[in-house]
Protein backbone atom coordinates (compact mmCIF):
# COMPACT_ATOMS: atom_id res chain seq x y z
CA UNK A 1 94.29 93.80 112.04
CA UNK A 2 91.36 91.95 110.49
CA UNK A 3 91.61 89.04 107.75
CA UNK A 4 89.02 88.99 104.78
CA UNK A 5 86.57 86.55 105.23
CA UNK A 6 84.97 85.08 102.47
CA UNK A 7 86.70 81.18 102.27
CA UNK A 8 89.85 82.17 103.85
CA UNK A 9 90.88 84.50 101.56
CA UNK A 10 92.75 87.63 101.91
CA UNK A 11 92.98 90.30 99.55
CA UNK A 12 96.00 92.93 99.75
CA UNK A 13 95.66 96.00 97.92
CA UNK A 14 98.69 97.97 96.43
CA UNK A 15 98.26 101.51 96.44
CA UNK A 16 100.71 104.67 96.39
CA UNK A 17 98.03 107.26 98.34
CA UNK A 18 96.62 107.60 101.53
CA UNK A 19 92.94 108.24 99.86
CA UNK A 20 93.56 104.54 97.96
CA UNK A 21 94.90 103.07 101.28
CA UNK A 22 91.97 104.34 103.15
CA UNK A 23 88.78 102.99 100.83
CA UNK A 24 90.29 99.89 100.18
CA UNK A 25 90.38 99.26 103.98
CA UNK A 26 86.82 100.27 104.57
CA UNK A 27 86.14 98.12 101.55
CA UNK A 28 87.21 94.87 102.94
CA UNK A 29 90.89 94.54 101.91
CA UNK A 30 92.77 92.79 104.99
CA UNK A 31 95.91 93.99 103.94
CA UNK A 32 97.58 97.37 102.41
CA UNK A 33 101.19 97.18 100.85
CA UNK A 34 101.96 100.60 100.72
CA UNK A 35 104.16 102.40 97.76
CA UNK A 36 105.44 105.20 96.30
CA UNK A 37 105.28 105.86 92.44
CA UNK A 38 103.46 102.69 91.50
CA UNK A 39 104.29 103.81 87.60
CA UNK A 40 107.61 102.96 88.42
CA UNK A 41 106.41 99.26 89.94
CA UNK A 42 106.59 101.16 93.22
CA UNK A 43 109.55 102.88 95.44
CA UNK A 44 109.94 103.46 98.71
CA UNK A 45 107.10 105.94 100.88
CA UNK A 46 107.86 109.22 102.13
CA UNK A 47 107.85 109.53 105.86
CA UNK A 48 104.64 111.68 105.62
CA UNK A 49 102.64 109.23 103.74
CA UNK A 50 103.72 106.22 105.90
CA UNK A 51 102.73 108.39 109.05
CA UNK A 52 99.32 110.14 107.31
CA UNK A 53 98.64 106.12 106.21
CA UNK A 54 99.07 104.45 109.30
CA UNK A 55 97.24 107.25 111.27
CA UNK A 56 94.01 106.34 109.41
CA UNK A 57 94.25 102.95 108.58
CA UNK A 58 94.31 99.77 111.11
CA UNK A 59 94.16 96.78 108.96
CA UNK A 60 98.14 95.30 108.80
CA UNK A 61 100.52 97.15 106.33
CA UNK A 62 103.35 96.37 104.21
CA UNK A 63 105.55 99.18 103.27
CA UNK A 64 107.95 98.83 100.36
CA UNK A 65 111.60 99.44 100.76
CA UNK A 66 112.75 100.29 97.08
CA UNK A 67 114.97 102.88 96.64
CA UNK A 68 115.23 103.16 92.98
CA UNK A 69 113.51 101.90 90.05
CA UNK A 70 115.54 99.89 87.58
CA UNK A 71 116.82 96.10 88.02
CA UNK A 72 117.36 94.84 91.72
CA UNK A 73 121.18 94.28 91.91
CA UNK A 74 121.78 96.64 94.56
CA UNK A 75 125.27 98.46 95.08
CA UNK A 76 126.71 99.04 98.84
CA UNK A 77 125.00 102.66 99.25
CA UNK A 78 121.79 101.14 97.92
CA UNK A 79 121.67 98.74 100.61
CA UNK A 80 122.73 100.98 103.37
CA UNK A 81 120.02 102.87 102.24
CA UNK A 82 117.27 99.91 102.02
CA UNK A 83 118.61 99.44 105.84
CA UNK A 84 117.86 103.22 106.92
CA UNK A 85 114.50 102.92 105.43
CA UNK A 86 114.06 99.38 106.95
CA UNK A 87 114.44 101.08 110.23
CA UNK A 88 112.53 103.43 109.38
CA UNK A 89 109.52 102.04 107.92
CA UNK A 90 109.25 99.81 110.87
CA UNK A 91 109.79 102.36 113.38
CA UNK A 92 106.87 104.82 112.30
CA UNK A 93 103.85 101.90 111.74
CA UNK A 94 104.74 99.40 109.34
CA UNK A 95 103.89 95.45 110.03
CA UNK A 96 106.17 94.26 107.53
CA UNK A 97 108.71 95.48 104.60
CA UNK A 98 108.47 94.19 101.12
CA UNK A 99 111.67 94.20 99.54
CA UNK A 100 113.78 92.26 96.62
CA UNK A 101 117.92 91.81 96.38
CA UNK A 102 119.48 89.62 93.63
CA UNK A 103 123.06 88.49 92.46
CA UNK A 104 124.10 89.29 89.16
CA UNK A 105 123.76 85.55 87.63
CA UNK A 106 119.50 85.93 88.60
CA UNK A 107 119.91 84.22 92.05
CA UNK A 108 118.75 85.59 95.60
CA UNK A 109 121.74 87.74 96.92
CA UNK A 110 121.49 85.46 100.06
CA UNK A 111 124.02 87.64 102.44
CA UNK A 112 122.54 90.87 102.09
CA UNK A 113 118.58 89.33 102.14
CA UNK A 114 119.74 87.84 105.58
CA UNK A 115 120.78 90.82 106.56
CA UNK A 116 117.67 92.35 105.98
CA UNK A 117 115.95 89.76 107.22
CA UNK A 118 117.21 89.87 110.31
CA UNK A 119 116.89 93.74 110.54
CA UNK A 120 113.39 93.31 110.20
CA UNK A 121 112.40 89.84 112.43
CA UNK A 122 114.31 91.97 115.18
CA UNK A 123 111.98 94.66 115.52
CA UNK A 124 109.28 92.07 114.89
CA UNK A 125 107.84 92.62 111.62
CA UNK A 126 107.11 90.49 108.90
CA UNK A 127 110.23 90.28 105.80
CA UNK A 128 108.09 90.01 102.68
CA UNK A 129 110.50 89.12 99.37
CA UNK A 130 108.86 91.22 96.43
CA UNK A 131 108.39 90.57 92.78
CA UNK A 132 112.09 90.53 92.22
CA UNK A 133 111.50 86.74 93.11
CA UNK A 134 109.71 86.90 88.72
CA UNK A 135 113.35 87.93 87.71
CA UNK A 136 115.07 84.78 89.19
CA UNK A 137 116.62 81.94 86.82
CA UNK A 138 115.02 79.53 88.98
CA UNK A 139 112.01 80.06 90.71
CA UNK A 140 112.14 76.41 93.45
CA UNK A 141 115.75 77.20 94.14
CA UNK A 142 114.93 80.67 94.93
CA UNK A 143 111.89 79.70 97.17
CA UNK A 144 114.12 77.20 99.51
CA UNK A 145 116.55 79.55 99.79
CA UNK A 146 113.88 82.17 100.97
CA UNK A 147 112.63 79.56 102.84
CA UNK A 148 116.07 79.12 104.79
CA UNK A 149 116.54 83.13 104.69
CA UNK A 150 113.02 83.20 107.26
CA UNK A 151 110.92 85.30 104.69
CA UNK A 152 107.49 85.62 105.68
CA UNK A 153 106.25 85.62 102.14
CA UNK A 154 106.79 85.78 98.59
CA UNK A 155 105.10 87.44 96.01
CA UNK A 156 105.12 86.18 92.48
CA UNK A 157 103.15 86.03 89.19
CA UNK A 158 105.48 82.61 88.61
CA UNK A 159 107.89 84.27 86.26
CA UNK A 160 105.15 85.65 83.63
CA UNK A 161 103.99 89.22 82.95
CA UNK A 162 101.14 88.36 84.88
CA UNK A 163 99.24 85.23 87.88
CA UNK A 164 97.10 84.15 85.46
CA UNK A 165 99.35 83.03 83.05
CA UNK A 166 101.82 81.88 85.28
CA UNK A 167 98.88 80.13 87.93
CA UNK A 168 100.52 76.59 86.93
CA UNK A 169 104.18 77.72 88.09
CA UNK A 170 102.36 79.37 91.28
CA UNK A 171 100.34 76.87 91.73
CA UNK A 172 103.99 74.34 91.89
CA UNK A 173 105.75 76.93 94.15
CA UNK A 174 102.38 76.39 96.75
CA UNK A 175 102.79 72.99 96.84
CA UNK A 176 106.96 73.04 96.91
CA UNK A 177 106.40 75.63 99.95
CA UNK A 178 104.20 72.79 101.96
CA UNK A 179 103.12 75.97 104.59
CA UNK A 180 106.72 76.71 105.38
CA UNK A 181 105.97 80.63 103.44
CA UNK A 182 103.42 81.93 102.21
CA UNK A 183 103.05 82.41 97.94
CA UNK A 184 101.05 85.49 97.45
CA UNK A 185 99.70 85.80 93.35
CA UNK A 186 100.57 89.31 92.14
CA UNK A 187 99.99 90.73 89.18
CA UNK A 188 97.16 91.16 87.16
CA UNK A 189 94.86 90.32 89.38
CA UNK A 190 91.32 91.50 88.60
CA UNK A 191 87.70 90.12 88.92
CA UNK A 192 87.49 88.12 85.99
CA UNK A 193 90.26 86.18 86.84
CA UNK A 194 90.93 86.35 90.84
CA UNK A 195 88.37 83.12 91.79
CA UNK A 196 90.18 81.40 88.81
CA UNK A 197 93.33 82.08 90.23
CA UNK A 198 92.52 80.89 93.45
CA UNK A 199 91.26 77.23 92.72
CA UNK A 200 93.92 77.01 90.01
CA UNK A 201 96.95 77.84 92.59
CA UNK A 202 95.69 76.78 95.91
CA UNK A 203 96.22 80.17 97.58
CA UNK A 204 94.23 81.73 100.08
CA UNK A 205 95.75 85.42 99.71
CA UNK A 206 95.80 87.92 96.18
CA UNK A 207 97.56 90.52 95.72
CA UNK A 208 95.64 93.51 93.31
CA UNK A 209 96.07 97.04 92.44
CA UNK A 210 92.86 97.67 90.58
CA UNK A 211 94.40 100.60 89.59
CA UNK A 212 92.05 102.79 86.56
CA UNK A 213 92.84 105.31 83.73
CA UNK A 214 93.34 107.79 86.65
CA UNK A 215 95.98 105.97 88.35
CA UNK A 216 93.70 105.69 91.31
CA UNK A 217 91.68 102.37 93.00
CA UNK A 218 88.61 101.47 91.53
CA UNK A 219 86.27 100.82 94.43
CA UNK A 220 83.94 99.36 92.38
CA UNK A 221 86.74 96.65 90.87
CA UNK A 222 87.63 96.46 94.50
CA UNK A 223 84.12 95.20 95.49
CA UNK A 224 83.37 93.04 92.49
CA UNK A 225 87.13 91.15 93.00
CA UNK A 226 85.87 90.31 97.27
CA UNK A 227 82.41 89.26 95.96
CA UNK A 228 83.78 87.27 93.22
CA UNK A 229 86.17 85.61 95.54
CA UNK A 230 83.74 85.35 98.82
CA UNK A 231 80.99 83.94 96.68
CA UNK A 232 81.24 79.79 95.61
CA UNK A 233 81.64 79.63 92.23
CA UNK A 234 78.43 78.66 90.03
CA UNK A 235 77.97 75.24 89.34
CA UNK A 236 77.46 74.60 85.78
């Protein structure tokens, strides 16, 4: 599993295909989160595309474990089945699992996260709290508690529909998390605006779809976003 170099930085790439997983590797992302149905903000992966995925690529990935689209206050079968595909997911090539439970009053749903937590530290893989953490009443409450849960990292466009406009909350939840988890800067993420984000937040990961008209990975986005981000910016 290989890091992008370039200042430190790694890029993860969101895709929902093993063709998207596969040229974003060879194109220098260090790490694929892997989805289903990325229309629907992403769902669970079948078996066969976690298997097909993992077969061909060997940079670290992140599977989600969604079941449904819709809010993230989860009922008892909805968590049983987050813990089958938990198992699952880790059992057939995944690093880590990306997931997101919440109470109904907007706080973490701290019982059944440490459940989940636990489920996957045991089989030694990485518990990644999604971008349920943007849906939160408060965002530094949230983070110790995440914090206390032993989440690897959180992902987070700091409560706005997108990282750049919410870089100054990100950029507070970096320096709140003082290296005890990693803040990863999702959504929105493009070229234009990745090096931005990065000096403005203090992160040295991004999280991007680069997702076109098609619904497919843009390798030439792809490119421009891990030149724009390995390059030092101009001075004026």
């Amino acid at each position: 599993m290989r890091k992008q170099q370039g200042d430190g930085i790694l890029l993860e790439v969101c895709v929902d295909s093993v063709e998207d997983a596969v040229t974003a590797a060879a194109g220098g992302a260090g790490r694929i989160e892997l989805n289903a149905a990325l229309e629907l903000d992403g769902l669970t992966p079948s078996h066969g595309l976690l298997a097909e995925t993992r077969r061909r690529v060997h940079v670290q990935l992140v599977a989600m474990a969604r079941p449904r689209a819709g809010d993230f206050l989860y009922s008892a079968a909805d968590v049983r089945v987050i813990q089958r595909d938990v198992d699952h997911l880790l059992e057939h090539g995944a690093d880590g699992v990306a997931f997101g439970i919440l109470a109904p009053d907007r706080r973490i749903d701290t019982r059944r996260c440490r459940t989940i937590v636990r489920q996957i530290t045991a089989r030694g893989g990485e518990a990644v709290f999604h971008r349920a953490f943007d849906v939160v009443i408060d965002p530094f409450d949230a983070l110790e508690q995440l914090i206390d849960l032993g989440v690897r990292r959180v992902m987070t466009s700091g409560g706005r529909p997108d990282a750049a406009s919410g870089s100054d909350v990100i950029a507070q939840l970096v320096e709140r998390a003082a290296g005890r988890i990693e803040i990863l800067p999702a959504g929105g993420v493009r070229p234009a605006n990745a090096r931005r984000l990065i000096e403005r937040t203090g992160c040295d990961q991004l999280h991007t779809s680069l997702r076109d008209r098609t619904g497919r990975m843009n390798r030439h986005d792809l490119a421009d976003l891990l030149r724009r981000i390995k390059d030092p910016p101009v001075q004026p």
